[in-house]
C-alpha atoms as a PDB file:
ATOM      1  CA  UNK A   1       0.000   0.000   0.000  1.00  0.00           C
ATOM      2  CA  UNK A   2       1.776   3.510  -0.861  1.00  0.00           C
ATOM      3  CA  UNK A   3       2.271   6.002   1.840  1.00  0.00           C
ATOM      4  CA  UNK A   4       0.577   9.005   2.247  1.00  0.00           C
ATOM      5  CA  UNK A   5       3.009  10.697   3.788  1.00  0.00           C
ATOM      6  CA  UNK A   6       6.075  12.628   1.995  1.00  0.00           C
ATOM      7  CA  UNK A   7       9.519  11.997   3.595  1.00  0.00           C
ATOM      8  CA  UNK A   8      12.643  13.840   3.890  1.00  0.00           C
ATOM      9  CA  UNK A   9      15.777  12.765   5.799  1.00  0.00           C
ATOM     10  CA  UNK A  10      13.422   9.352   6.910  1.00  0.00           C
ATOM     11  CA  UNK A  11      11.233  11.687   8.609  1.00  0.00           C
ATOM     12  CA  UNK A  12       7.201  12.109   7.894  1.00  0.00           C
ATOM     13  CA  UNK A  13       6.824  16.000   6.699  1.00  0.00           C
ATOM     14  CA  UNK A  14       4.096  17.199   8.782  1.00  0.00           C
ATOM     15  CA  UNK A  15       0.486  18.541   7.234  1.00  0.00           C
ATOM     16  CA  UNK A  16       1.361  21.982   8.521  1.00  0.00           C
ATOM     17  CA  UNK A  17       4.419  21.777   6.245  1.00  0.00           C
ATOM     18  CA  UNK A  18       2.908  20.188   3.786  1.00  0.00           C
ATOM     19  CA  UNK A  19       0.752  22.719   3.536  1.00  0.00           C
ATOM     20  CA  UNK A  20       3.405  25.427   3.188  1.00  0.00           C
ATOM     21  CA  UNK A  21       4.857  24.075   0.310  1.00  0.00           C
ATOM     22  CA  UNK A  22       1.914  23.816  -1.388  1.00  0.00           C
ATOM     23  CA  UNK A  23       0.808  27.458  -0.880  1.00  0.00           C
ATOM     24  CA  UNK A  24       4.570  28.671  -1.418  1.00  0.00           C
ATOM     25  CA  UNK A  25       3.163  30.962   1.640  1.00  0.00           C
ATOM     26  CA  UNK A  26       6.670  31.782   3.234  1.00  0.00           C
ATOM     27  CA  UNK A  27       5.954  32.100   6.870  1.00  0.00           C
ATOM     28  CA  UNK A  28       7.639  34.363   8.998  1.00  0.00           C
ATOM     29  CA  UNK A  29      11.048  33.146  10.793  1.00  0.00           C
ATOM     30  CA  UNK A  30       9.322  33.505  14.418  1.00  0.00           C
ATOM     31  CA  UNK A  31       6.215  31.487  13.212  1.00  0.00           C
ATOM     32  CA  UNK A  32       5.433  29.034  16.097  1.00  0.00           C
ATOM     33  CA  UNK A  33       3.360  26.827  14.261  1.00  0.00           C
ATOM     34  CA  UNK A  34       6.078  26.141  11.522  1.00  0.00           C
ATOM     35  CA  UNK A  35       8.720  25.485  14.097  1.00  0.00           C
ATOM     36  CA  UNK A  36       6.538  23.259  16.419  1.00  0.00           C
ATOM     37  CA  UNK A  37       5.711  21.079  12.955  1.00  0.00           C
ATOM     38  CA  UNK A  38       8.741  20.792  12.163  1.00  0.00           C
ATOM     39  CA  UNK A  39      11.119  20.039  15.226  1.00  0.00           C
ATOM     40  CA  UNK A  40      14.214  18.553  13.747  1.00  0.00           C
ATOM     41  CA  UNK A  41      14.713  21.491  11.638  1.00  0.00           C
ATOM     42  CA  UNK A  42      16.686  24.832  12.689  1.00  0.00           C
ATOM     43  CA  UNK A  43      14.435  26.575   9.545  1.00  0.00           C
ATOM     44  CA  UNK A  44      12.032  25.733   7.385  1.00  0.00           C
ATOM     45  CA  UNK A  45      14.980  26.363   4.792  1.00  0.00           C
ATOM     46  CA  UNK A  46      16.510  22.958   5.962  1.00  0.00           C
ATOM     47  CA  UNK A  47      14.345  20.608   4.288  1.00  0.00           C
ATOM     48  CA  UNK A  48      16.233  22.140   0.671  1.00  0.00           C
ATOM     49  CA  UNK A  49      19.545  20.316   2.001  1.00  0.00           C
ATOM     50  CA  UNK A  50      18.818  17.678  -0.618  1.00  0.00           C
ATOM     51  CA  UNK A  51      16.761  19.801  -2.809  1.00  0.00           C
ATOM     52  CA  UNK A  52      17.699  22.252  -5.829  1.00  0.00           C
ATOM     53  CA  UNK A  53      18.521  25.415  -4.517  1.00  0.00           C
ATOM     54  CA  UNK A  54      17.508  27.840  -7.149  1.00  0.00           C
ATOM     55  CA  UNK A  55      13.505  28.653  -7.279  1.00  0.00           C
ATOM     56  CA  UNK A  56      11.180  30.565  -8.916  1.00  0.00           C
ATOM     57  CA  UNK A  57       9.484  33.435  -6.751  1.00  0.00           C
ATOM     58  CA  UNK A  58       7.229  36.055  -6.284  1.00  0.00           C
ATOM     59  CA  UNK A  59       6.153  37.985  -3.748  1.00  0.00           C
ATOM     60  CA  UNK A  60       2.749  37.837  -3.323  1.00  0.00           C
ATOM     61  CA  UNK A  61       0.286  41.168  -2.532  1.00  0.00           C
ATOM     62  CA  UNK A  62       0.305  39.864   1.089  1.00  0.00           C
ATOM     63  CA  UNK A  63       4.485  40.348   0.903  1.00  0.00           C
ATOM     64  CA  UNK A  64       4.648  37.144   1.695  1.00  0.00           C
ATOM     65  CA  UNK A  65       7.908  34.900  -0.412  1.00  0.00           C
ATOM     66  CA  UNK A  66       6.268  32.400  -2.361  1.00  0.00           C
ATOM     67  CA  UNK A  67       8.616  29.131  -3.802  1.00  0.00           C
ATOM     68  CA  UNK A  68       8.395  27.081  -6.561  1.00  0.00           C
ATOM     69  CA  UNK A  69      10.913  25.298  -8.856  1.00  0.00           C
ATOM     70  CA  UNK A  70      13.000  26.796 -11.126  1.00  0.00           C
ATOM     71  CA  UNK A  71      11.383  25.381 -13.762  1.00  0.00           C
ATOM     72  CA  UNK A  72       7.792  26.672 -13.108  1.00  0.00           C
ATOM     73  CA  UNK A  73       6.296  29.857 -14.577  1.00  0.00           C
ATOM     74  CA  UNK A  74       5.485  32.875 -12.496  1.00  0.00           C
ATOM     75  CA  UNK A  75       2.694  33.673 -12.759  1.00  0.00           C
ATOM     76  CA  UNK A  76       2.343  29.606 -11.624  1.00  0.00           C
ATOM     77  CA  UNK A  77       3.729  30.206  -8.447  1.00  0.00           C
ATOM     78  CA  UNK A  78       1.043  33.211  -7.900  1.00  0.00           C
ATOM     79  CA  UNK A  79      -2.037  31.409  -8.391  1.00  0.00           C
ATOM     80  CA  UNK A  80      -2.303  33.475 -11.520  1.00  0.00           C
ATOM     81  CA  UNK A  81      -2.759  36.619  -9.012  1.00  0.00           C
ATOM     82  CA  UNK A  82      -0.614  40.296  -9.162  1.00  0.00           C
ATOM     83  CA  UNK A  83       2.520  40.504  -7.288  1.00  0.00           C
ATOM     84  CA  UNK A  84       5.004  43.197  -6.094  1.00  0.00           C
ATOM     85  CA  UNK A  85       7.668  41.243  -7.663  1.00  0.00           C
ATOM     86  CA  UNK A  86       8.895  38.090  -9.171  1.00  0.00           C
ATOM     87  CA  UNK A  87      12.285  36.398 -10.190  1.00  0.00           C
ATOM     88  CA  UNK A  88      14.245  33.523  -9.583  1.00  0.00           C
ATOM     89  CA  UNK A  89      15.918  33.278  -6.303  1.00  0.00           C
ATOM     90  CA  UNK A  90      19.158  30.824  -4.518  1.00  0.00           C
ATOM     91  CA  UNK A  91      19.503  29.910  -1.623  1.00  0.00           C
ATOM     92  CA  UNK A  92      22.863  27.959   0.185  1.00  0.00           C
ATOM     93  CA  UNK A  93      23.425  26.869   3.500  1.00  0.00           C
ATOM     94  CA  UNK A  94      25.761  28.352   6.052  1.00  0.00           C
ATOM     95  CA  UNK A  95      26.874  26.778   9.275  1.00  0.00           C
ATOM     96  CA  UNK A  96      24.255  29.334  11.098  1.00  0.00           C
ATOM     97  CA  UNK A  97      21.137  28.885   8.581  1.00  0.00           C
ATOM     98  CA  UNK A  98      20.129  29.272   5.260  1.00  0.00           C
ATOM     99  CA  UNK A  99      21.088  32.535   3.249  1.00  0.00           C
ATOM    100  CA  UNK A 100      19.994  33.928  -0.037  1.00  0.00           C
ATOM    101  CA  UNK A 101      23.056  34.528  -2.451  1.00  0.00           C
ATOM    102  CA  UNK A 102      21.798  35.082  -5.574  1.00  0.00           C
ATOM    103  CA  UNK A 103      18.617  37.170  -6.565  1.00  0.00           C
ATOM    104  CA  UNK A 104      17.052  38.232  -9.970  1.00  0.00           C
ATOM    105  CA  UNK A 105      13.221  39.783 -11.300  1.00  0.00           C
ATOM    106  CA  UNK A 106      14.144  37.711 -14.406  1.00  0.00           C
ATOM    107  CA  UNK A 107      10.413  37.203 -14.927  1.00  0.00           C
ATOM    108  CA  UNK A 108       8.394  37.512 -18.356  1.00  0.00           C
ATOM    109  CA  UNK A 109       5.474  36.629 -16.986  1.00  0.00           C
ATOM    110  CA  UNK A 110       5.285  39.729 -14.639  1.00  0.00           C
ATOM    111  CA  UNK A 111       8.215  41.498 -16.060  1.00  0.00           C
ATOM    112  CA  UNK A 112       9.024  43.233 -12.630  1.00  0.00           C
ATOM    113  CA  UNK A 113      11.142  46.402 -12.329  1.00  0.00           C
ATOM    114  CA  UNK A 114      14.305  46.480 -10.911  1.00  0.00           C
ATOM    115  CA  UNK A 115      12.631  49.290  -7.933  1.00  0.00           C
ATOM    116  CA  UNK A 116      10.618  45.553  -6.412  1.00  0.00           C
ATOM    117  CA  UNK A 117      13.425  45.023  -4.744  1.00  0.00           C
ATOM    118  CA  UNK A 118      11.887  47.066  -2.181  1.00  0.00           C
ATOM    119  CA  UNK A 119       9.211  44.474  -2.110  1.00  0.00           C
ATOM    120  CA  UNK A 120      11.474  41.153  -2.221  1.00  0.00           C
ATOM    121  CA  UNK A 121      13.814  42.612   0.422  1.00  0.00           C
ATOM    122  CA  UNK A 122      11.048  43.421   3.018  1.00  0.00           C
ATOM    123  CA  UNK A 123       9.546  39.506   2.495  1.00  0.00           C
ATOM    124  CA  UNK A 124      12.865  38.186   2.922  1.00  0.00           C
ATOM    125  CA  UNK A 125      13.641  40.747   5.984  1.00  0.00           C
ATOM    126  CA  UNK A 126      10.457  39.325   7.149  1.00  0.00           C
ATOM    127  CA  UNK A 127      11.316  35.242   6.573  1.00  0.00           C
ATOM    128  CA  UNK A 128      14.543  36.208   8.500  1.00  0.00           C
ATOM    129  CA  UNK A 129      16.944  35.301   5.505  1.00  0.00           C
ATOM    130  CA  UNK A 130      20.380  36.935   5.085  1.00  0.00           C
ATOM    131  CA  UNK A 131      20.300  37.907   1.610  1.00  0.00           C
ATOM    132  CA  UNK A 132      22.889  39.928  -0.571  1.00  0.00           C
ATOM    133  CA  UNK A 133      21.007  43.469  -0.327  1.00  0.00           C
ATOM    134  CA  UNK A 134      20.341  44.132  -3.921  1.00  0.00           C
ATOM    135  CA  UNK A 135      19.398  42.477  -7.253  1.00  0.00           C
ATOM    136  CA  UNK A 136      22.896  40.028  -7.942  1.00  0.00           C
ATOM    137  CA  UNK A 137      21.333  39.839 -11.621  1.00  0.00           C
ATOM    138  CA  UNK A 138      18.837  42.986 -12.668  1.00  0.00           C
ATOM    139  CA  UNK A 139      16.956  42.802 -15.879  1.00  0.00           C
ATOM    140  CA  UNK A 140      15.584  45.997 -17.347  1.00  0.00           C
ATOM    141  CA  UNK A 141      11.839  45.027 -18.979  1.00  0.00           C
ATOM    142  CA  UNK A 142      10.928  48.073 -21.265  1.00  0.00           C
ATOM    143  CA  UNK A 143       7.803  47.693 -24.118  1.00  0.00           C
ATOM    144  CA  UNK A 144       8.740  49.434 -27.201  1.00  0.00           C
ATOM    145  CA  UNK A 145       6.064  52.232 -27.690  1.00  0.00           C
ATOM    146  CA  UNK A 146       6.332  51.524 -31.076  1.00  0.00           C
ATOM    147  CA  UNK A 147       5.713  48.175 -32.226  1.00  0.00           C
ATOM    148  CA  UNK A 148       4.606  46.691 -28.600  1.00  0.00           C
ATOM    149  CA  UNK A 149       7.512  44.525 -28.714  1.00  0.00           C
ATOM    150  CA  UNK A 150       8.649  43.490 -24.866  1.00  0.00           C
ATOM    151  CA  UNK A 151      12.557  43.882 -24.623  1.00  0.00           C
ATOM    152  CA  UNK A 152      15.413  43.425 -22.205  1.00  0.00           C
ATOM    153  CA  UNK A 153      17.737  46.097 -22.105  1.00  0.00           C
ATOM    154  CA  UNK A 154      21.384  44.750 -22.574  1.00  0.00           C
ATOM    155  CA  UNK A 155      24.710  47.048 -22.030  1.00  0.00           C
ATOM    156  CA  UNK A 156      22.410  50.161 -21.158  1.00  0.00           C
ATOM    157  CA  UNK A 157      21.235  50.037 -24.707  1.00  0.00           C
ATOM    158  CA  UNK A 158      18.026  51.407 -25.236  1.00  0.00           C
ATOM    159  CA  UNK A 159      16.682  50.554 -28.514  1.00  0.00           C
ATOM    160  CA  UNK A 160      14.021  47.748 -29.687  1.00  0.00           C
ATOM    161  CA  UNK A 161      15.910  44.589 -30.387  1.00  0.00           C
ATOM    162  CA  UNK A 162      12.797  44.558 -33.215  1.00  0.00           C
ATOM    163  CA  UNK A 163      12.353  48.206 -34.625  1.00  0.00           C
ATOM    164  CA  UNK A 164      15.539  49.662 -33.185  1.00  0.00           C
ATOM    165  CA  UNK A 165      13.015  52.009 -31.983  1.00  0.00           C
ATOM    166  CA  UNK A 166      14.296  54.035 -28.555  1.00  0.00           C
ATOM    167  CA  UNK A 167      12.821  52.848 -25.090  1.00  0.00           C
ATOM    168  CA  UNK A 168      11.875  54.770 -22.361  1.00  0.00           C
ATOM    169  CA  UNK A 169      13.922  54.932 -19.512  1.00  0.00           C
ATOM    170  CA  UNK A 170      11.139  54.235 -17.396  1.00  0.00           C
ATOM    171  CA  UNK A 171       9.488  50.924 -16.890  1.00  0.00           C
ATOM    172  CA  UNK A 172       6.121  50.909 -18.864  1.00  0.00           C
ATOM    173  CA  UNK A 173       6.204  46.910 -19.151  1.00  0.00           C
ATOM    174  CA  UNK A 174       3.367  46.370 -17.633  1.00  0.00           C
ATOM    175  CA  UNK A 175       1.063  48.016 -20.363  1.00  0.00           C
ATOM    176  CA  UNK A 176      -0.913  46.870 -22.714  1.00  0.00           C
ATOM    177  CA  UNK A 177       0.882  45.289 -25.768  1.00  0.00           C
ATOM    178  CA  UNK A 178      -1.750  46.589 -28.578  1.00  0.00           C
ATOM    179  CA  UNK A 179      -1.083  45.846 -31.825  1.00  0.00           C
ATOM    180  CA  UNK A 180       0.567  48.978 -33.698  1.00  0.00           C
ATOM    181  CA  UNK A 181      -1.414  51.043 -35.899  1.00  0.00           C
ATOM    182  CA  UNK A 182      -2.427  49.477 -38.946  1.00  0.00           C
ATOM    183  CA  UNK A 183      -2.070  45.855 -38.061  1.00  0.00           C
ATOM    184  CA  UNK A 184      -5.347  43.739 -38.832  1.00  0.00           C
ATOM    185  CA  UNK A 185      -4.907  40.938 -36.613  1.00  0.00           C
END
């Protein structure tokens, strides 16, 4: 008969826990309930020891750091809701916990600005993670406001990679991506 519990390390993963990783809601480090659940870890980072450590995230409207893996889309990992920012995110583990060492909005599903980082570093300041301070990779999202095309801006080079058209300085990803003027379809 299969078990219908999930293991890690031998141990049964409690439904609390359970439950966490299928929301991707991060608690916060003093959560009582997550540590109670989960006893034989120092933080709820521990059960990634034999786990990829590179995720998808976003921070959810709550500000709360929600996890998925790498190879899972965005807007996935939000339950197909807004965010204040989204990326992929790595964790490693040092002898006093779990840190964050690399952090990027690389997201085309959301497209964040590089300014969320306002909103990642307050979830992660919440979870109680040490992380680097900044973006370690930034990508600059900028719609070209003449053909609609989304770009990344490599080299501080502001130009449609389609129409060579120049790009605002300013984020305007977000916007609609109408077809230009003229097109039928």
């Amino acid at each position: 008969m299969p078990s219908s519990h999930v293991y890690i390390r031998g141990l049964p993963l409690p439904a609390l826990l359970l439950e966490f990783l299928a929301t991707r809601a991060w608690p916060t480090h003093d959560d009582a309930k997550i540590r109670a659940a989960i006893p034989w870890f120092k933080s709820p980072l521990d059960f990634l020891a034999e786990q990829d450590r590179t995720f998808t995230f976003v921070i959810d409207l709550a500000a709360k750091l929600r996890l998925a893996p790498q190879r899972s889309e965005h807007v996935a990992c939000a339950g197909g809701e807004p965010v204040l920012s989204a990326g992929e995110i790595t964790f490693e583990q040092h002898p006093t916990g779990w840190a964050v060492t690399d952090i990027s909005n690389q997201s085309t599903g959301y497209c964040p600005d590089v300014t969320s980082f306002t909103a990642i570093k307050a979830a992660l300041d919440n979870a109680g993670l040490v992380h680097p301070g900044h973006l370690t990779h930034p990508v600059v999202f900028r719609r070209c406001p003449q053909c609609h095309q989304l770009n990344i801006v490599k080299d501080a080079h502001y130009a449609c990679a389609l129409c060579d058209h120049p790009l605002p300085t300013t984020w305007n990803a977000s916007l609609p991506s109408d077809p230009p003027p003229g097109d039928q379809n």
